[in-house]
PDB file of N, CA and C in Angstrom:
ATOM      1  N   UNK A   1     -43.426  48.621 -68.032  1.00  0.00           N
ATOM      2  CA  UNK A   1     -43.617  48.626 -66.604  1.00  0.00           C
ATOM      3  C   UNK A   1     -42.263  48.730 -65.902  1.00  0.00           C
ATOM      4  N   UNK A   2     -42.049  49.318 -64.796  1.00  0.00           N
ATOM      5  CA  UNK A   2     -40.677  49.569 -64.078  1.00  0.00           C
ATOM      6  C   UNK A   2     -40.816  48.977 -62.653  1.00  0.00           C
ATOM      7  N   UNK A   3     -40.074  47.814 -62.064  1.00  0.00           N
ATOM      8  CA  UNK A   3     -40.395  47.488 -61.216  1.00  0.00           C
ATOM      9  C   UNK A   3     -39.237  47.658 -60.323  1.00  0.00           C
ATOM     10  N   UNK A   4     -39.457  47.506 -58.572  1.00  0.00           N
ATOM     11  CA  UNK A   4     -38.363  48.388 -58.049  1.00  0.00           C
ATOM     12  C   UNK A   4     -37.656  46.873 -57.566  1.00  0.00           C
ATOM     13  N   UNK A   5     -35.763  47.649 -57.615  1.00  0.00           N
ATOM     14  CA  UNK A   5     -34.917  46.178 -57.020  1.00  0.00           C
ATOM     15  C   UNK A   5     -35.387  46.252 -55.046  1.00  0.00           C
ATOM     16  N   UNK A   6     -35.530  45.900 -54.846  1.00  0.00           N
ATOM     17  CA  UNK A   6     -35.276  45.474 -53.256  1.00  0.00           C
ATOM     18  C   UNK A   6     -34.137  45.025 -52.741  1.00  0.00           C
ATOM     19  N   UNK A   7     -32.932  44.062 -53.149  1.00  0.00           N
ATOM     20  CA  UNK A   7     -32.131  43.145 -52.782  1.00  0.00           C
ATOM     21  C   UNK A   7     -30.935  43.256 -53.621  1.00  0.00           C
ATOM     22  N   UNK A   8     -29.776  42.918 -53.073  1.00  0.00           N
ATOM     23  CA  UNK A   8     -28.792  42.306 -53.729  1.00  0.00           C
ATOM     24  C   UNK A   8     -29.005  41.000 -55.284  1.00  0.00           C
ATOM     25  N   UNK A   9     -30.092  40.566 -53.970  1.00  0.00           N
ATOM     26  CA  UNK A   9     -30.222  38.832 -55.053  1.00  0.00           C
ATOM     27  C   UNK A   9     -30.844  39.015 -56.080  1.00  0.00           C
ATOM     28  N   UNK A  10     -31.866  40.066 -55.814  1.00  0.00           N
ATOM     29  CA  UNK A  10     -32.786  40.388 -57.197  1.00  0.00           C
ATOM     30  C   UNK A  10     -31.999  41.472 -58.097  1.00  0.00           C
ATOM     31  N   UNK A  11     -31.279  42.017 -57.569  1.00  0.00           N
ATOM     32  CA  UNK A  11     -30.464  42.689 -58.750  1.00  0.00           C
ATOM     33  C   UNK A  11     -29.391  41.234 -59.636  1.00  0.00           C
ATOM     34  N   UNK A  12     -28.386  40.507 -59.019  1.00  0.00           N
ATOM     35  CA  UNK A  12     -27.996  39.683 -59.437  1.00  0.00           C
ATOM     36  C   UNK A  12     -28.877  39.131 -60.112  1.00  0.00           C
ATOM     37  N   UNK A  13     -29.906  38.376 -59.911  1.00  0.00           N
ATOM     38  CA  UNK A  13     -30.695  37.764 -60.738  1.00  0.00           C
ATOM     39  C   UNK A  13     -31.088  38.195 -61.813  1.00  0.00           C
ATOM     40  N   UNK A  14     -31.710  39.641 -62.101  1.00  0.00           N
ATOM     41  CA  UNK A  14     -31.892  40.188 -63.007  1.00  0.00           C
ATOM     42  C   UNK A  14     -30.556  40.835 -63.952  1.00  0.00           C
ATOM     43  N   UNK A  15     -29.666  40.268 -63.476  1.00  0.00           N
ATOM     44  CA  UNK A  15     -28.596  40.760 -64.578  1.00  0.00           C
ATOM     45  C   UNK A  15     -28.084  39.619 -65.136  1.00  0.00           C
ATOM     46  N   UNK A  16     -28.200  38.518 -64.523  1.00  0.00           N
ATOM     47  CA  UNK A  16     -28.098  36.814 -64.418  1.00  0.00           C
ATOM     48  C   UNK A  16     -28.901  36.354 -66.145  1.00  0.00           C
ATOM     49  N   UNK A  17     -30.023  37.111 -66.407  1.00  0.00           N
ATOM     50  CA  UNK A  17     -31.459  36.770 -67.826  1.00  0.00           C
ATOM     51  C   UNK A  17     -30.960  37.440 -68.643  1.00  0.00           C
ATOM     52  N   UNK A  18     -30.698  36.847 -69.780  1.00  0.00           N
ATOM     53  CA  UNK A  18     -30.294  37.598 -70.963  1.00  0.00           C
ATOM     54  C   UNK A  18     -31.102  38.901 -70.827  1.00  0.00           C
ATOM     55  N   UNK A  19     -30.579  39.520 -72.328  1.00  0.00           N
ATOM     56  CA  UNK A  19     -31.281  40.964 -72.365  1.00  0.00           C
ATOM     57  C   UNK A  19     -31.197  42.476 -71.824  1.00  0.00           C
ATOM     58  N   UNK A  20     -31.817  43.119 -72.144  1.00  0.00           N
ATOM     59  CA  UNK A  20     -31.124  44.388 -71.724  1.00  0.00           C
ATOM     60  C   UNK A  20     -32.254  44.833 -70.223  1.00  0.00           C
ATOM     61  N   UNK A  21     -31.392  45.344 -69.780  1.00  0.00           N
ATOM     62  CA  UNK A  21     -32.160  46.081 -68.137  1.00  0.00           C
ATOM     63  C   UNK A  21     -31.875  47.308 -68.251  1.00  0.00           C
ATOM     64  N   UNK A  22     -32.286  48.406 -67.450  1.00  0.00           N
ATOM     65  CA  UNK A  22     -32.061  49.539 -67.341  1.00  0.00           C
ATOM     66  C   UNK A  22     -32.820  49.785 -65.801  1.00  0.00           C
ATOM     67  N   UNK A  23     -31.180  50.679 -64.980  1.00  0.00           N
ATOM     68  CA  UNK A  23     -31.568  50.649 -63.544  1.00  0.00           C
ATOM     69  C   UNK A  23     -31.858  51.824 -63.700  1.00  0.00           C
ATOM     70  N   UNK A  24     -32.566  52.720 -63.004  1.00  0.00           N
ATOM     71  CA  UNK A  24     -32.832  54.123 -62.452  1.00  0.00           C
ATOM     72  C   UNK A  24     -32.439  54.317 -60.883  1.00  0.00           C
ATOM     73  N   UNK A  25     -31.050  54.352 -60.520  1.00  0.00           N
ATOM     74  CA  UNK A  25     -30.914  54.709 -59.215  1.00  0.00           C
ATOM     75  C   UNK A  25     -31.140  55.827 -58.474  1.00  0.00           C
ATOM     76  N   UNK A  26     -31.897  55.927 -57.625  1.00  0.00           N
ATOM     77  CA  UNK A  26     -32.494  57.348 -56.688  1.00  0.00           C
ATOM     78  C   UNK A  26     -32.616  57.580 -55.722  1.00  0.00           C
ATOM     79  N   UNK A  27     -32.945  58.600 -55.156  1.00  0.00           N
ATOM     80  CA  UNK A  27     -33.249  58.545 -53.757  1.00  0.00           C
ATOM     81  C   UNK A  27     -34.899  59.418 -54.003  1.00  0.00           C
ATOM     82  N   UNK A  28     -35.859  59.006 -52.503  1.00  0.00           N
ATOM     83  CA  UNK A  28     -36.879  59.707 -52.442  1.00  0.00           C
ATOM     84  C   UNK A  28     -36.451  61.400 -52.481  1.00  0.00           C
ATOM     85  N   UNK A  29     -35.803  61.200 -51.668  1.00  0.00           N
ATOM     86  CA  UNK A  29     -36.209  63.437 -51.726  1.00  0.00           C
ATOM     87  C   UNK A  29     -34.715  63.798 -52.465  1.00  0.00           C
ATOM     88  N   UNK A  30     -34.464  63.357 -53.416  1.00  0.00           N
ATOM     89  CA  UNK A  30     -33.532  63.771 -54.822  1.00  0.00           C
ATOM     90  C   UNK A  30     -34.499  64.279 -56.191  1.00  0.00           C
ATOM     91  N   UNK A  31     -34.337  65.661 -55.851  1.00  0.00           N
ATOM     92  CA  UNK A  31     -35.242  66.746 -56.950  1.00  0.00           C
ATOM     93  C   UNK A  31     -35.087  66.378 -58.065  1.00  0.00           C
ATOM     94  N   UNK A  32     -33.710  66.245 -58.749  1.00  0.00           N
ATOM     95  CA  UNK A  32     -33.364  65.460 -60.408  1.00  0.00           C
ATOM     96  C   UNK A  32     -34.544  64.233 -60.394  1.00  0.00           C
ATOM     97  N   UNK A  33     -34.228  63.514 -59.328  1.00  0.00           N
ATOM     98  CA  UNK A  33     -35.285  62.192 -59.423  1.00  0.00           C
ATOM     99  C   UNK A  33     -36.527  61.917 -59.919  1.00  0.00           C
ATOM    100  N   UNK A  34     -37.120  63.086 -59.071  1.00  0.00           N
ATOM    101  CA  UNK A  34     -38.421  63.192 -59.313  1.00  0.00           C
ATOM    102  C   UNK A  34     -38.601  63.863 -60.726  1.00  0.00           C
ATOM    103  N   UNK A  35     -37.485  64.898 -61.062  1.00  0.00           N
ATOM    104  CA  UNK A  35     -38.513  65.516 -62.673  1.00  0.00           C
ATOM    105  C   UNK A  35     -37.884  64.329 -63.721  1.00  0.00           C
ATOM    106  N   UNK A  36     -37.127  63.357 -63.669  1.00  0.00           N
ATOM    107  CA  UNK A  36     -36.758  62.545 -64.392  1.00  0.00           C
ATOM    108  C   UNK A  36     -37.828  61.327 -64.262  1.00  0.00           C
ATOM    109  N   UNK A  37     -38.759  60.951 -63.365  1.00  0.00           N
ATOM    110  CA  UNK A  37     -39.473  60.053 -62.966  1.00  0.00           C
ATOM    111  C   UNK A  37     -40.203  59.564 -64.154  1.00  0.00           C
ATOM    112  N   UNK A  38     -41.496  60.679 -64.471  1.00  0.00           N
ATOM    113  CA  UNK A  38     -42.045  60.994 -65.700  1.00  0.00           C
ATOM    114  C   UNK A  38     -41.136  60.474 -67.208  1.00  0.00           C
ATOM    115  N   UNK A  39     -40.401  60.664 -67.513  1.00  0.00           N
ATOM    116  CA  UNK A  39     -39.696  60.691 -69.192  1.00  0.00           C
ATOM    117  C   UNK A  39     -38.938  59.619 -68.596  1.00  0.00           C
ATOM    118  N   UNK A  40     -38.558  58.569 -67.471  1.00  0.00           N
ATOM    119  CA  UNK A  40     -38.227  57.524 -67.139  1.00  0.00           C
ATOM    120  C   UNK A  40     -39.457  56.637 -67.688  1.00  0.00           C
ATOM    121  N   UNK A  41     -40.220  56.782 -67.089  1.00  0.00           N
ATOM    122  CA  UNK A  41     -41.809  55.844 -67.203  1.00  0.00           C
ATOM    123  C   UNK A  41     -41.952  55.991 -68.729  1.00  0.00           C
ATOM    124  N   UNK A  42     -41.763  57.081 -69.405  1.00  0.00           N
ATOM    125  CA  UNK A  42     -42.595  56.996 -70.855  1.00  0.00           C
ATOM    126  C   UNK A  42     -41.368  56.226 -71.619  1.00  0.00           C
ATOM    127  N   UNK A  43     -40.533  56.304 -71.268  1.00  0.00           N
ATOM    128  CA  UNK A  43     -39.347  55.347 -72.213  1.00  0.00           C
ATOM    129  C   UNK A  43     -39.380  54.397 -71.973  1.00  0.00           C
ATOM    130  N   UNK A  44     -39.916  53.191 -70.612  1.00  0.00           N
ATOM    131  CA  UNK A  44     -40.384  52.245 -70.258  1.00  0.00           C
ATOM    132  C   UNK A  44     -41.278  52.017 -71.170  1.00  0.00           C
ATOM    133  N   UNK A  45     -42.271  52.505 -71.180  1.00  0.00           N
ATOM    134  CA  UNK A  45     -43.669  52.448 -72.255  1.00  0.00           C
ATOM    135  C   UNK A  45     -43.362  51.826 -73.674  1.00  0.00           C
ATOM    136  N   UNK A  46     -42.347  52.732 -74.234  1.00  0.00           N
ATOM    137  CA  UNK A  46     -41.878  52.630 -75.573  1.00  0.00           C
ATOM    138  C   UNK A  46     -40.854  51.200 -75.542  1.00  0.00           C
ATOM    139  N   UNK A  47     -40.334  50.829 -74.883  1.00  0.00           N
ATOM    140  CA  UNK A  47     -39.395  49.928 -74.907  1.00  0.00           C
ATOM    141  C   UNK A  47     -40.099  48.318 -74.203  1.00  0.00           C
ATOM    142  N   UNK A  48     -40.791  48.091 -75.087  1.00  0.00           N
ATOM    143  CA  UNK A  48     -41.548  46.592 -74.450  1.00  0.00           C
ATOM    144  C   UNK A  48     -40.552  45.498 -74.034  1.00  0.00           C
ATOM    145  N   UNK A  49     -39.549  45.585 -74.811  1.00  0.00           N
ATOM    146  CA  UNK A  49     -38.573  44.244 -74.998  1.00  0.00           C
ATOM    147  C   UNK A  49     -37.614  44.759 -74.115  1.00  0.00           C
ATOM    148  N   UNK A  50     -37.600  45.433 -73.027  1.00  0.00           N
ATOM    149  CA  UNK A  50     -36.292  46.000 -72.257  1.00  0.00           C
ATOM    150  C   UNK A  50     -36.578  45.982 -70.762  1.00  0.00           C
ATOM    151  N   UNK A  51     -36.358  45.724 -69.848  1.00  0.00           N
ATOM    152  CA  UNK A  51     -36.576  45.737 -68.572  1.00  0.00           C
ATOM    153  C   UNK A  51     -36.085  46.541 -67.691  1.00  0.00           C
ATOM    154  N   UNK A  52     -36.934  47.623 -67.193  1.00  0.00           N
ATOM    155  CA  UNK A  52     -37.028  48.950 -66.570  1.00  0.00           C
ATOM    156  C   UNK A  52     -37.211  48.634 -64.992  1.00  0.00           C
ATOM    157  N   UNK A  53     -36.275  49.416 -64.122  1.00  0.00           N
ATOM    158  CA  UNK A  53     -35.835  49.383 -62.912  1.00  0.00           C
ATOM    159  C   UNK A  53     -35.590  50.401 -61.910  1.00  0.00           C
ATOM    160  N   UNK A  54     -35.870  50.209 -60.877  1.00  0.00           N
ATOM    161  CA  UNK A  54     -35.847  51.726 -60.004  1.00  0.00           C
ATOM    162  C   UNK A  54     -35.207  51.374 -59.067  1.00  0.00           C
ATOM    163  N   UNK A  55     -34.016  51.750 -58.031  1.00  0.00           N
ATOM    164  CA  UNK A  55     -32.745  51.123 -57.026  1.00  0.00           C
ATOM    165  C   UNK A  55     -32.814  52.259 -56.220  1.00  0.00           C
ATOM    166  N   UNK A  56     -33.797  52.507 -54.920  1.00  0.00           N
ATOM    167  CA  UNK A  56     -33.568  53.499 -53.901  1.00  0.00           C
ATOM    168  C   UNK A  56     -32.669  53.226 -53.165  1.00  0.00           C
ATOM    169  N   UNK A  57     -31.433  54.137 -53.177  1.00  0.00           N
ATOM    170  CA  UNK A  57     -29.719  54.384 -53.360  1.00  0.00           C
ATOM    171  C   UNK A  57     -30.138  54.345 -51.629  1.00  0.00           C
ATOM    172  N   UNK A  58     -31.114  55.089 -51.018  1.00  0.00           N
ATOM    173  CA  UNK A  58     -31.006  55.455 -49.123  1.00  0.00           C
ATOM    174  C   UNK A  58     -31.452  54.318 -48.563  1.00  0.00           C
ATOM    175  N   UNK A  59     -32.232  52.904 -49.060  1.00  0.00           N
ATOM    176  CA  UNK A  59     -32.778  52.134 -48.027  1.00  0.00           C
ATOM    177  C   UNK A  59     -31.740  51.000 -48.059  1.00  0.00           C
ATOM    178  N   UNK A  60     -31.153  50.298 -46.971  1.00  0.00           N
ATOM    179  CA  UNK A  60     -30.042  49.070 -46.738  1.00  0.00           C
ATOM    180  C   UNK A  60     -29.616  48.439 -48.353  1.00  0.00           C
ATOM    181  N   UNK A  61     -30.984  47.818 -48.520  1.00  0.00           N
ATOM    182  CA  UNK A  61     -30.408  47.028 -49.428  1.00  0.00           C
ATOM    183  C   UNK A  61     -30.383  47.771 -50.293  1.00  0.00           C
ATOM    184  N   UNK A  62     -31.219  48.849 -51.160  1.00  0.00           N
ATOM    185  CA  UNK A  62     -30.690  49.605 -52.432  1.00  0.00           C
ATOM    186  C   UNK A  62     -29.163  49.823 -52.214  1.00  0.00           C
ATOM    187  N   UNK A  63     -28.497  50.292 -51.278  1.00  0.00           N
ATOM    188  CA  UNK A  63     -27.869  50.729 -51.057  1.00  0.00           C
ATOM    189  C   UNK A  63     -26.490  49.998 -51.184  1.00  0.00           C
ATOM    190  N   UNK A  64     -26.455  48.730 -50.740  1.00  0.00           N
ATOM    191  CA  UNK A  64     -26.081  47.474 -51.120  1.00  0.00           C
ATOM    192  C   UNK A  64     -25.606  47.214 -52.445  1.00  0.00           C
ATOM    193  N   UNK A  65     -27.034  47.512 -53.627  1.00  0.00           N
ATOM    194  CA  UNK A  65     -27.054  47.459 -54.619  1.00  0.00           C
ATOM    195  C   UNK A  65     -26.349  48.146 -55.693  1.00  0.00           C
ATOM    196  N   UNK A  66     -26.559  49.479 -55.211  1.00  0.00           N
ATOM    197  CA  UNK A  66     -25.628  51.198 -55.160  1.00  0.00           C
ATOM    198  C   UNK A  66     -24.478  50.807 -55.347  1.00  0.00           C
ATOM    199  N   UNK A  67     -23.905  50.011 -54.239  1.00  0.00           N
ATOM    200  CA  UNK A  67     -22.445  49.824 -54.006  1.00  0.00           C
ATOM    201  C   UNK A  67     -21.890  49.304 -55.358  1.00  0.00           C
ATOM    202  N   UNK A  68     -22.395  47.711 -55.305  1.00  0.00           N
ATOM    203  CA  UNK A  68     -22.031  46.849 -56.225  1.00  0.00           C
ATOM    204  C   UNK A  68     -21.832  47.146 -57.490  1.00  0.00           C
ATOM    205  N   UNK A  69     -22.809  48.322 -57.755  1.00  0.00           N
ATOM    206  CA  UNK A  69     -23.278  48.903 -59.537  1.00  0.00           C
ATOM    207  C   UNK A  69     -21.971  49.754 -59.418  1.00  0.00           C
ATOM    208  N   UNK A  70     -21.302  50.622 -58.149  1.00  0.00           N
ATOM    209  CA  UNK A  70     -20.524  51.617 -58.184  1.00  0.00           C
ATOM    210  C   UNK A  70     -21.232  52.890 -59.173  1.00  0.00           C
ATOM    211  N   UNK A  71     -22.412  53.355 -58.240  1.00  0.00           N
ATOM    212  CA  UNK A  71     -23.365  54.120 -58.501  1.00  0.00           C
ATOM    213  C   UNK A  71     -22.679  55.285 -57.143  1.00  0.00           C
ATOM    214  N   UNK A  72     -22.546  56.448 -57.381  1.00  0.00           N
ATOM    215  CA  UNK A  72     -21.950  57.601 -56.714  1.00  0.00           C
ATOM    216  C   UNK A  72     -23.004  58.771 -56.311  1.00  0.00           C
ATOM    217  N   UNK A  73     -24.380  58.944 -57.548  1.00  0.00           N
ATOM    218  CA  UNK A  73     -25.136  60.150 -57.661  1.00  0.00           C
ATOM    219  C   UNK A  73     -26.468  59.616 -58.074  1.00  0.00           C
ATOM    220  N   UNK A  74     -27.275  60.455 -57.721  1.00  0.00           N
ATOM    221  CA  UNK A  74     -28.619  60.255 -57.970  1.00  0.00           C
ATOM    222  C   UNK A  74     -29.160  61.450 -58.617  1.00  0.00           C
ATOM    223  N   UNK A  75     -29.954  61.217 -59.453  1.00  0.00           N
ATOM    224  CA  UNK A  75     -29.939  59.801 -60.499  1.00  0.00           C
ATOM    225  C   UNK A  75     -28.747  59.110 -61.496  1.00  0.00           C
ATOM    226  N   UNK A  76     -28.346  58.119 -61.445  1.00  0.00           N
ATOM    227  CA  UNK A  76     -27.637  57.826 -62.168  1.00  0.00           C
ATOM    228  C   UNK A  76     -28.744  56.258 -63.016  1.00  0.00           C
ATOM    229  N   UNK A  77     -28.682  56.839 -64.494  1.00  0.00           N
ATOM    230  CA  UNK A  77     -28.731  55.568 -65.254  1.00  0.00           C
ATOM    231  C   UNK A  77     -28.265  54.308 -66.093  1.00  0.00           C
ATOM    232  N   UNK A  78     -28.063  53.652 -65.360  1.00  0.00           N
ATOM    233  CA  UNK A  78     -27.184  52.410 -66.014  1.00  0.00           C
ATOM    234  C   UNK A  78     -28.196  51.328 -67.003  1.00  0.00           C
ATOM    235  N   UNK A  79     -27.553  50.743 -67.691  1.00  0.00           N
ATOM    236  CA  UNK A  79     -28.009  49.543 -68.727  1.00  0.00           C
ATOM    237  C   UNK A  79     -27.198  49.008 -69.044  1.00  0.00           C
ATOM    238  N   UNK A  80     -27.751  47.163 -68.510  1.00  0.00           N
ATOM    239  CA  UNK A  80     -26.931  46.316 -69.315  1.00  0.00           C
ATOM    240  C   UNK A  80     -27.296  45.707 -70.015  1.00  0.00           C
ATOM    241  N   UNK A  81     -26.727  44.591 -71.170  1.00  0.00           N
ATOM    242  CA  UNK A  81     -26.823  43.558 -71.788  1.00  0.00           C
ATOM    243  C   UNK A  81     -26.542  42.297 -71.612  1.00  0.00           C
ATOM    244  N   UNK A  82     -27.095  41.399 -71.049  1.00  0.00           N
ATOM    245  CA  UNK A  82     -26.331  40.142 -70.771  1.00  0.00           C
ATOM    246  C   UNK A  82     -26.024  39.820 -69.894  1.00  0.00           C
ATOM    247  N   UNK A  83     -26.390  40.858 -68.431  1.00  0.00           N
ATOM    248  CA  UNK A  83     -25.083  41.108 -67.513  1.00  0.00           C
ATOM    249  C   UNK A  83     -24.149  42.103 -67.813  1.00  0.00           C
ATOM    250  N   UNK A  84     -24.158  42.585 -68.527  1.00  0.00           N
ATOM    251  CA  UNK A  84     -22.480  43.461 -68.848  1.00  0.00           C
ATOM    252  C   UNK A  84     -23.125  45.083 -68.935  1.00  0.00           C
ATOM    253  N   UNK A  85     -22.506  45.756 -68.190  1.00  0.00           N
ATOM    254  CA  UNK A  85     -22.571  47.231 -68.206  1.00  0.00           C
ATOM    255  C   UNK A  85     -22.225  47.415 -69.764  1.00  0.00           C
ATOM    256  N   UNK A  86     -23.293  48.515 -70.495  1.00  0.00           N
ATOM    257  CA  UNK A  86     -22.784  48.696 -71.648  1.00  0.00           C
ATOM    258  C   UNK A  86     -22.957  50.261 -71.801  1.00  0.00           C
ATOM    259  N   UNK A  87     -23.967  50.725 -71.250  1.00  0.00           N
ATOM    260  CA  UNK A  87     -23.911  52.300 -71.023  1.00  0.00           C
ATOM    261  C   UNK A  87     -24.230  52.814 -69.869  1.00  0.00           C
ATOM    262  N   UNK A  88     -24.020  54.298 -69.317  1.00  0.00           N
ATOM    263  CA  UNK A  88     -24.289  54.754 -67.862  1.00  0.00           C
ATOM    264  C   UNK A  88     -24.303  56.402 -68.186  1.00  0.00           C
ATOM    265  N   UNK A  89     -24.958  57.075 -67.589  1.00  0.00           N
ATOM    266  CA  UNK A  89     -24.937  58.806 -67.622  1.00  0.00           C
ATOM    267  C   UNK A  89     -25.718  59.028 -66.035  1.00  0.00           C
ATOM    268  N   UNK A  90     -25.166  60.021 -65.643  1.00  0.00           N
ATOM    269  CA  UNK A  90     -25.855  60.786 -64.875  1.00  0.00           C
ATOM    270  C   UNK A  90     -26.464  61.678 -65.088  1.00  0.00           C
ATOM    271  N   UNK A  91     -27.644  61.718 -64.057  1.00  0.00           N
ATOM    272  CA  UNK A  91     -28.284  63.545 -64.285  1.00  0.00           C
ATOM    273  C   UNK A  91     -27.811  64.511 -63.685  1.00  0.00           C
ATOM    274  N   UNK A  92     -27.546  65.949 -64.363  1.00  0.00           N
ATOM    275  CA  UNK A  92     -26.662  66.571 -63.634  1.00  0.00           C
ATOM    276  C   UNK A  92     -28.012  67.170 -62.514  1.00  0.00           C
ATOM    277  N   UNK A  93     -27.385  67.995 -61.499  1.00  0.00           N
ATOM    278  CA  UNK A  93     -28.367  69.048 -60.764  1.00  0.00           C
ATOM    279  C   UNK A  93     -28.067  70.636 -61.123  1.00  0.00           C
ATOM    280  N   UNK A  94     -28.689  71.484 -62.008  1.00  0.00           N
ATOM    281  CA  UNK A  94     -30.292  71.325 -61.823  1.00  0.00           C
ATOM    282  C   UNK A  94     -30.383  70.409 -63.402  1.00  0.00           C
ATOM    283  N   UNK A  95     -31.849  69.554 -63.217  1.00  0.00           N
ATOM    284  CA  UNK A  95     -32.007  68.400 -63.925  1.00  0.00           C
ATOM    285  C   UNK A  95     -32.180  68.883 -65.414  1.00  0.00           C
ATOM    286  N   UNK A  96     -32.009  67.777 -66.342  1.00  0.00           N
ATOM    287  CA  UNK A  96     -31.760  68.210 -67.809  1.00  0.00           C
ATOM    288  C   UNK A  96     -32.033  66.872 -68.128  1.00  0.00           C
ATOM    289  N   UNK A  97     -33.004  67.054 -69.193  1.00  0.00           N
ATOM    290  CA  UNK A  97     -33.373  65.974 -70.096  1.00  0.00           C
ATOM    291  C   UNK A  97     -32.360  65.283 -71.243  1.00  0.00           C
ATOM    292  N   UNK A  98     -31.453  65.410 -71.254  1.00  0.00           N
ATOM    293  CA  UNK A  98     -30.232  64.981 -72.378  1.00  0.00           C
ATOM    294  C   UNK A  98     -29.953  63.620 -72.104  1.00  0.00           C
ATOM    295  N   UNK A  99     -29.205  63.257 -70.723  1.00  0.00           N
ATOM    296  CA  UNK A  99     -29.348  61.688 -70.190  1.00  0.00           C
ATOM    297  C   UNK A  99     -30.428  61.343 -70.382  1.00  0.00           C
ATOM    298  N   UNK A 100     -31.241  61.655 -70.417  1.00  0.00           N
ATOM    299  CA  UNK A 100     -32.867  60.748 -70.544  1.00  0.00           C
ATOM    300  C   UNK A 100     -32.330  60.413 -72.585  1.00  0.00           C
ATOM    301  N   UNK A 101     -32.759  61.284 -73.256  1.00  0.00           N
ATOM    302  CA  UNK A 101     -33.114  61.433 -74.451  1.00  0.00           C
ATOM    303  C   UNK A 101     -31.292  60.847 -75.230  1.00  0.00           C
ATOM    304  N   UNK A 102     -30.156  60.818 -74.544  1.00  0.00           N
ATOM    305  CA  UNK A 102     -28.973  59.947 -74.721  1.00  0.00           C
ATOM    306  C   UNK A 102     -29.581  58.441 -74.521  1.00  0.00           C
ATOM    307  N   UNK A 103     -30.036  58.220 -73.476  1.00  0.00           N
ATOM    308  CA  UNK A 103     -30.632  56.885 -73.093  1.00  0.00           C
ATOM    309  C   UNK A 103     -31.849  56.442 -74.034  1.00  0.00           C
ATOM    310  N   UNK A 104     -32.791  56.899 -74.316  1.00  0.00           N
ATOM    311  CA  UNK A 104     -34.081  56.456 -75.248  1.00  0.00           C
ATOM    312  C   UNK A 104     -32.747  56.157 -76.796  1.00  0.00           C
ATOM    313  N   UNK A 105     -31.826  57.250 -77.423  1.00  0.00           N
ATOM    314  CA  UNK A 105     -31.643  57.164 -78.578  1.00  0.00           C
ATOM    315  C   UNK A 105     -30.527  55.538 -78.425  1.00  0.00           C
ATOM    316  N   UNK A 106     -29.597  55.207 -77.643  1.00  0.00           N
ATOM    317  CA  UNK A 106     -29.076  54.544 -77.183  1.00  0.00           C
ATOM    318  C   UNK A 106     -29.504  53.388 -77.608  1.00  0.00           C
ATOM    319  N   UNK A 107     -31.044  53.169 -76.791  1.00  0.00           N
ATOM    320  CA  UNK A 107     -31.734  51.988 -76.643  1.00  0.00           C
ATOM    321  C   UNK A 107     -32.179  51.295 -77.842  1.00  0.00           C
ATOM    322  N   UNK A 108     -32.782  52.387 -78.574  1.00  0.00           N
ATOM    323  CA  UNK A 108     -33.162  52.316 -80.010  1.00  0.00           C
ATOM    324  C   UNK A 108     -31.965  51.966 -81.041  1.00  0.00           C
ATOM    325  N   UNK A 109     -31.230  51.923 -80.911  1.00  0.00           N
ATOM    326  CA  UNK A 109     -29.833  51.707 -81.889  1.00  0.00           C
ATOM    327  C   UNK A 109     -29.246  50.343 -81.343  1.00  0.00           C
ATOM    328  N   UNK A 110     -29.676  49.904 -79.756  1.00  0.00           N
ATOM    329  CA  UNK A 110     -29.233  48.632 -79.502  1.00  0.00           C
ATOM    330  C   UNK A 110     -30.293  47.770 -80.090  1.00  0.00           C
ATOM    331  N   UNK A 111     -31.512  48.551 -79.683  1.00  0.00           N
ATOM    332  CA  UNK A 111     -33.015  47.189 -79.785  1.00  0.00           C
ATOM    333  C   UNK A 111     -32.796  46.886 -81.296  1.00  0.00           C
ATOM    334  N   UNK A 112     -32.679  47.800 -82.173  1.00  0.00           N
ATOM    335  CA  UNK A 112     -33.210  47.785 -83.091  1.00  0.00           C
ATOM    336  C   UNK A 112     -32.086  46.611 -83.933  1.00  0.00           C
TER     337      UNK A 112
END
């Protein structure tokens, strides 16, 4: 399941719980966004033990959030461990599945 940050506090917090997170930062009308949306959600699926996240980069507080991560582009995907940034890729424009499928193989070599 991928649930969206709203806040500063709920991003802190959620980096605050052990374990790994993974943000999906975006904006609504960012084209990469949307064809990445899909193969975002199904790697959620596959990854039970990992906590999946969506950070709209245009509304106050995403934006807030944006800052803090030092997030520049949309989409950009970050994951941490522990709190601690441990990997990040962007999607380029026009969109390409490689950051996605860098990120699933990634995950699998940490979870595992």
């Amino acid at each position: 399941m991928i649930a969206e940050i709203h806040s500063l506090a709920e991003y802190e917090a959620e980096l605050a719980k052990p374990g790994l997170v993974v943000l999906d930062f975006y904006a609504p009308h960012c084209g990469p966004c949307h064809v990445i949306a899909p193969l975002y959600s199904k790697i959620a699926e596959d990854q039970s033990s990992v906590r999946f996240y969506k950070v709209n980069g245009v509304d106050e507080a995403g934006s807030e959030v944006q800052k803090k991560a030092e997030v520049t582009w949309w989409p950009t995907l970050v994951v941490y461990k522990d709190g601690k940034e441990i990997w990040r890729d962007r999607v380029p424009n026009p969109p390409s599945r490689k950051p996605l499928e860098s990120l699933e193989y990634y995950l699998k070599t940490v979870v595992a």
